[in-house]
Protein backbone atom coordinates (compact mmCIF):
# COMPACT_ATOMS: atom_id res chain seq x y z
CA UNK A 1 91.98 80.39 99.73
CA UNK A 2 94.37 81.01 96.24
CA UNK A 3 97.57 81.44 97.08
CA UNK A 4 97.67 84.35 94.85
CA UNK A 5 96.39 86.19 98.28
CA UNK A 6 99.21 84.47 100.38
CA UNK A 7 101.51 86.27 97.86
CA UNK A 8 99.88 89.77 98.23
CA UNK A 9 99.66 89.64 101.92
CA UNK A 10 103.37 88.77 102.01
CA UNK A 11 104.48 91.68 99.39
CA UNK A 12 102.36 93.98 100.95
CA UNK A 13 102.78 93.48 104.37
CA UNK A 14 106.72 93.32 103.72
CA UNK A 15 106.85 97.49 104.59
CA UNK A 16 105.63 95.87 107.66
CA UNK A 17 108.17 93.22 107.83
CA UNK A 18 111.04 95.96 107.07
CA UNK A 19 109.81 97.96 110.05
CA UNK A 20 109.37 95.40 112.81
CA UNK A 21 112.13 92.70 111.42
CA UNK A 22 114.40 95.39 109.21
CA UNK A 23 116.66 96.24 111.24
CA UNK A 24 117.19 92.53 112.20
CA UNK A 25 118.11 92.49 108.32
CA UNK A 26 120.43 95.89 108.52
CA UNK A 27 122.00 94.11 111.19
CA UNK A 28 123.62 90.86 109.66
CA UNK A 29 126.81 91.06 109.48
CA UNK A 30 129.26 90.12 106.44
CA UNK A 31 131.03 86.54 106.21
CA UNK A 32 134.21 88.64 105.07
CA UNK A 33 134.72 86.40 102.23
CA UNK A 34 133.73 88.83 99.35
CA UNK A 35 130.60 89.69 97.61
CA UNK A 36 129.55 86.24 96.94
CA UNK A 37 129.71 85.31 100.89
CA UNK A 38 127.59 87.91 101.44
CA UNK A 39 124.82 87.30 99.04
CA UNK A 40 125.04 83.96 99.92
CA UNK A 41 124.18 84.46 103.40
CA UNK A 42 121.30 86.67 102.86
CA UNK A 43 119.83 83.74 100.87
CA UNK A 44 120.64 81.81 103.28
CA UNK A 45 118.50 83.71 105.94
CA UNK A 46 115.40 84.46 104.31
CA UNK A 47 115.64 80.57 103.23
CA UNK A 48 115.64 80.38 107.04
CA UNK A 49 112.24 82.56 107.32
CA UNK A 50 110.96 80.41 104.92
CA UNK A 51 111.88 77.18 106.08
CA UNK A 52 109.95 78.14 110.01
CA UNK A 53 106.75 79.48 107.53
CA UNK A 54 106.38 76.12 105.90
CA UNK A 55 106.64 74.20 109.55
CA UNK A 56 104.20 76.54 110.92
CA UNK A 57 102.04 75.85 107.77
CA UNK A 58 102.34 72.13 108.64
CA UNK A 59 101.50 73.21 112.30
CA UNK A 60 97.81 74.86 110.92
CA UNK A 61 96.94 72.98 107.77
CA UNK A 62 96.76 70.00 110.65
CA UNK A 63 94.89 72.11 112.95
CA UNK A 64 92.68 72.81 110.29
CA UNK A 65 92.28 69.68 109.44
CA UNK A 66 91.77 68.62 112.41
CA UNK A 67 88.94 71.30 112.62
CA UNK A 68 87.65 70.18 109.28
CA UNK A 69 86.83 66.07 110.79
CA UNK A 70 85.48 68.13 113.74
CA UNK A 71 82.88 70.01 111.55
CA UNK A 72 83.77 73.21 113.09
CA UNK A 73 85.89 74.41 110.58
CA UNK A 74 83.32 76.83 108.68
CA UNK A 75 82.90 78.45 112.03
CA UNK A 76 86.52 78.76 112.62
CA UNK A 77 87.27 80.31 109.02
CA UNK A 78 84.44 82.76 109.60
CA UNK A 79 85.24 83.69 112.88
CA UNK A 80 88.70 84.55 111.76
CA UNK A 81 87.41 86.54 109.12
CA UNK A 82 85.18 88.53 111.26
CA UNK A 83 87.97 89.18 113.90
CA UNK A 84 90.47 90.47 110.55
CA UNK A 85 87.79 92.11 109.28
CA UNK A 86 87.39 94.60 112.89
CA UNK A 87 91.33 94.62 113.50
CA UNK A 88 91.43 96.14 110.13
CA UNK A 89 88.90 98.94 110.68
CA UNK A 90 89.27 99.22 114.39
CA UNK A 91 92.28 98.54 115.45
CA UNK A 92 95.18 97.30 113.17
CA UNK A 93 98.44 98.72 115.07
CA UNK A 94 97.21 95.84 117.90
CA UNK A 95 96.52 93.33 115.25
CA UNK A 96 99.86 93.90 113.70
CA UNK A 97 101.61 93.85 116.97
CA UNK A 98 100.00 90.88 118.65
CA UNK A 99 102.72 90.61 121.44
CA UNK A 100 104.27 87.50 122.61
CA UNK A 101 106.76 88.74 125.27
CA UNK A 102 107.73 85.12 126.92
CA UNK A 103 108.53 84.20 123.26
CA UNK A 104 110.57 87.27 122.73
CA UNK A 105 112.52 87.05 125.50
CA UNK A 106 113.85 83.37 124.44
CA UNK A 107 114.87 83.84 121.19
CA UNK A 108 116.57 87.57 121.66
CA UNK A 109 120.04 86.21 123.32
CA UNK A 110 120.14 83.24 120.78
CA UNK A 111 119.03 85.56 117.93
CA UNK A 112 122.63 87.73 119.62
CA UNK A 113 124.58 84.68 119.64
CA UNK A 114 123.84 84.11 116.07
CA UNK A 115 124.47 87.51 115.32
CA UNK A 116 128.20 87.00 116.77
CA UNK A 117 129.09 84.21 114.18
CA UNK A 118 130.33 85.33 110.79
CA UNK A 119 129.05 82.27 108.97
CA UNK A 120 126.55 81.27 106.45
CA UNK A 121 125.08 78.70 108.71
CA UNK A 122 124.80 81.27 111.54
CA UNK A 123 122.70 83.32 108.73
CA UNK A 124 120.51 80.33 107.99
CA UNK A 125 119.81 79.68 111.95
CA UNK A 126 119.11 83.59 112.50
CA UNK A 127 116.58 83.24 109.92
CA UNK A 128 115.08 79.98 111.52
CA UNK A 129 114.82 81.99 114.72
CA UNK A 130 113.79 85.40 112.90
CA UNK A 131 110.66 83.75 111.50
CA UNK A 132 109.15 83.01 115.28
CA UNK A 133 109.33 86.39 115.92
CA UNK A 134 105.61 87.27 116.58
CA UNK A 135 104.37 89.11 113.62
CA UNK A 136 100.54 89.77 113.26
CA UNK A 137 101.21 89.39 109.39
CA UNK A 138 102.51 85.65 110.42
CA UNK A 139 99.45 85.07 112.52
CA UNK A 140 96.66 86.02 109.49
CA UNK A 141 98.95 83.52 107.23
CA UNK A 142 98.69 81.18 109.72
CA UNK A 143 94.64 81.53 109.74
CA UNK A 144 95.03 81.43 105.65
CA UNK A 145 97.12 78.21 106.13
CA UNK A 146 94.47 76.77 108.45
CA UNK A 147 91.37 77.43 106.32
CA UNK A 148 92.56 75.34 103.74
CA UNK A 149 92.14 71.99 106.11
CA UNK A 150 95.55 70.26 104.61
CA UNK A 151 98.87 70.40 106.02
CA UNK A 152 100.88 70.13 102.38
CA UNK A 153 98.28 73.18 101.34
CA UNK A 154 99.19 75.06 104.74
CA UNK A 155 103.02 74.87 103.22
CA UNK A 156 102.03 75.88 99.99
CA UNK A 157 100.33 79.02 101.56
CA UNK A 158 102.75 79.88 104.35
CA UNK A 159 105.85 79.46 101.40
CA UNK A 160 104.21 81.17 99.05
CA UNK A 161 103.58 84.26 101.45
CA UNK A 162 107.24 83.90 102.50
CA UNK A 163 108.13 84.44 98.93
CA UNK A 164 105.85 87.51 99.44
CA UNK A 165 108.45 89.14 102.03
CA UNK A 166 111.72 88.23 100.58
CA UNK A 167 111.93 91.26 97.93
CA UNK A 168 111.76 93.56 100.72
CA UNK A 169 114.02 91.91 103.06
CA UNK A 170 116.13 90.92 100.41
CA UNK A 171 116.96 94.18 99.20
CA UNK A 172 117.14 95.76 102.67
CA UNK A 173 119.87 92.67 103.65
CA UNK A 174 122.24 93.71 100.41
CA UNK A 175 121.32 97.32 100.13
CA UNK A 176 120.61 98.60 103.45
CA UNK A 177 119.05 101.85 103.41
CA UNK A 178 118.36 102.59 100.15
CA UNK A 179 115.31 102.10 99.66
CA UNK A 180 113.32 105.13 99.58
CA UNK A 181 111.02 105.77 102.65
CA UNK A 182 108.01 107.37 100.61
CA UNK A 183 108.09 103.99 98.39
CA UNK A 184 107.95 101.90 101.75
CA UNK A 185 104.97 104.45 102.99
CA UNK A 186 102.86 104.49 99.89
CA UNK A 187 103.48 100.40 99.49
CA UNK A 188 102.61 100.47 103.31
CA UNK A 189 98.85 101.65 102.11
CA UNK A 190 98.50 98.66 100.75
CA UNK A 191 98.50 96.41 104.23
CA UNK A 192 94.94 97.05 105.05
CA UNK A 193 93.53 96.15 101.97
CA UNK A 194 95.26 93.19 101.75
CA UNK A 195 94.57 91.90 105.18
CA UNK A 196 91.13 93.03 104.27
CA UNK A 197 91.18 90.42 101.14
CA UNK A 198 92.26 87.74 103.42
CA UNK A 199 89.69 88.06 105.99
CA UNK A 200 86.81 88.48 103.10
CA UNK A 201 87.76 85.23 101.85
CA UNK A 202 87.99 83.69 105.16
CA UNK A 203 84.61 84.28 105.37
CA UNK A 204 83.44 83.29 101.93
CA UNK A 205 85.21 79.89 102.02
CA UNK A 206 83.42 79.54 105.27
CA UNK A 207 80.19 80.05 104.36
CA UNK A 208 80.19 77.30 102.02
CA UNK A 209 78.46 78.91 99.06
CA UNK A 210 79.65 75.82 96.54
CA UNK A 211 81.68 78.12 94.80
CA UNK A 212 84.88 75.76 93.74
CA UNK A 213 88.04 77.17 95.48
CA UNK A 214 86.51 80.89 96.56
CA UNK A 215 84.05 79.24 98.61
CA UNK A 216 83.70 75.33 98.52
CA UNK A 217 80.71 73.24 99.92
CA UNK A 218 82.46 72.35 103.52
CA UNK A 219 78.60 71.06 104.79
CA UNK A 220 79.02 67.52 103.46
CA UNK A 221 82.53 65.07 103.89
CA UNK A 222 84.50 66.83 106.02
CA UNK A 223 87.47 64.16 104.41
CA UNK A 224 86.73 65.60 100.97
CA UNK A 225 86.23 69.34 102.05
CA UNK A 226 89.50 71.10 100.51
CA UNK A 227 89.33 68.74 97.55
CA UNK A 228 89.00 69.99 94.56
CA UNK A 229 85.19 69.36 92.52
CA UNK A 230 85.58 66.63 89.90
């Protein structure tokens, strides 16, 4: 998996992000200390998004490690694949929705309480929270983040598609609703295609071709699997 793909899945699926998580964004409110404040605590809370996406890609570069000493992990990135590769044609409202209601539930009144608080802490907590929201987008980063067998490369992957997201919810945090709607529809076209990508090279790096880093021999060490050939 290149983390060039993390990237796309995170710009892309950002019209995504500014439907579902937007108006979390619209909704900060301003430190009242000037411009500065303000930008600052924008930062500040999509550093927060980021920060949960690199613990969650600690989270699934051990699980797919884990999965890797278990010699199961070919099965598990082509699985994944396959499942991507019907919620795109099939059914990608569900896959993109994916609902976690028990989670939901907890983090809405601390996600208020944050909101309360006029601070740039407060904005760096609401993103912590904001990026446990359960996103579908999260979940096929999660599955990128796992392929690769390594924790430090599940961060790299999970950051990387954070940095993905924040140009969108970046720009909706400082300029609201300016952003044109046809520009957020036509970049919208772009989600399928991109989860598409993902779940094509899912399946490719799980059928062990011995192609180095699109689709690397996994059949032999499963220690040396995500290292790269000599």
């Amino acid at each position: 998996m290149e983390l060039w793909t993390a990237f796309i899945l995170g710009f892309a699926g950002s019209t995504h992000c500014a439907g579902m998580c937007g108006p979390l964004a619209l909704a900060l409110p301003s430190s009242g200390k000037g411009g500065v404040q303000h930008v600052i605590g924008r930062l500040l809370y999509n550093l927060g998004r980021m920060t949960t996406y690199a613990g969650l890609g600690i989270v699934f570069g051990l699980l797919g490690r884990s999965l890797a000493l278990a010699g199961v992990q070919r099965w598990f990135s082509v699985g994944i694949g396959i499942v991507l590769l019907v919620g795109v044609v099939f059914s990608r409202p569900l896959l993109l929705k994916l609902p976690a209601t028990g989670l939901t539930g907890w983090l809405k009144p601390r996600l208020g309480r944050l909101l309360q608080r006029r601070t740039v802490g407060a904005m760096y907590g609401f993103g912590l929270l904001n990026g446990l929201l359960p996103c579908g987008l999260v979940y096929v980063a999660c599955a990128g983040a796992a392929a690769l067998g390594e924790w430090l490369a599940g961060v790299e992957y999970m950051l990387v598609f954070g940095l993905g997201t924040v140009p969108m919810m970046l720009t909706l945090g400082l300029a609201g609703r300016v952003i044109p709607p046809g520009f957020r529809l036509r970049l919208q076209r772009v989600v399928p295609w991109s989860l598409a990508l993902v779940a094509v090279l899912l399946i490719l790096r799980g059928a062990s071709l011995g192609i180095p880093y699109l689709s690397p021999d996994l059949s032999g060490d499963p220690a040396a699997c995500c290292l790269p050939p000599p």
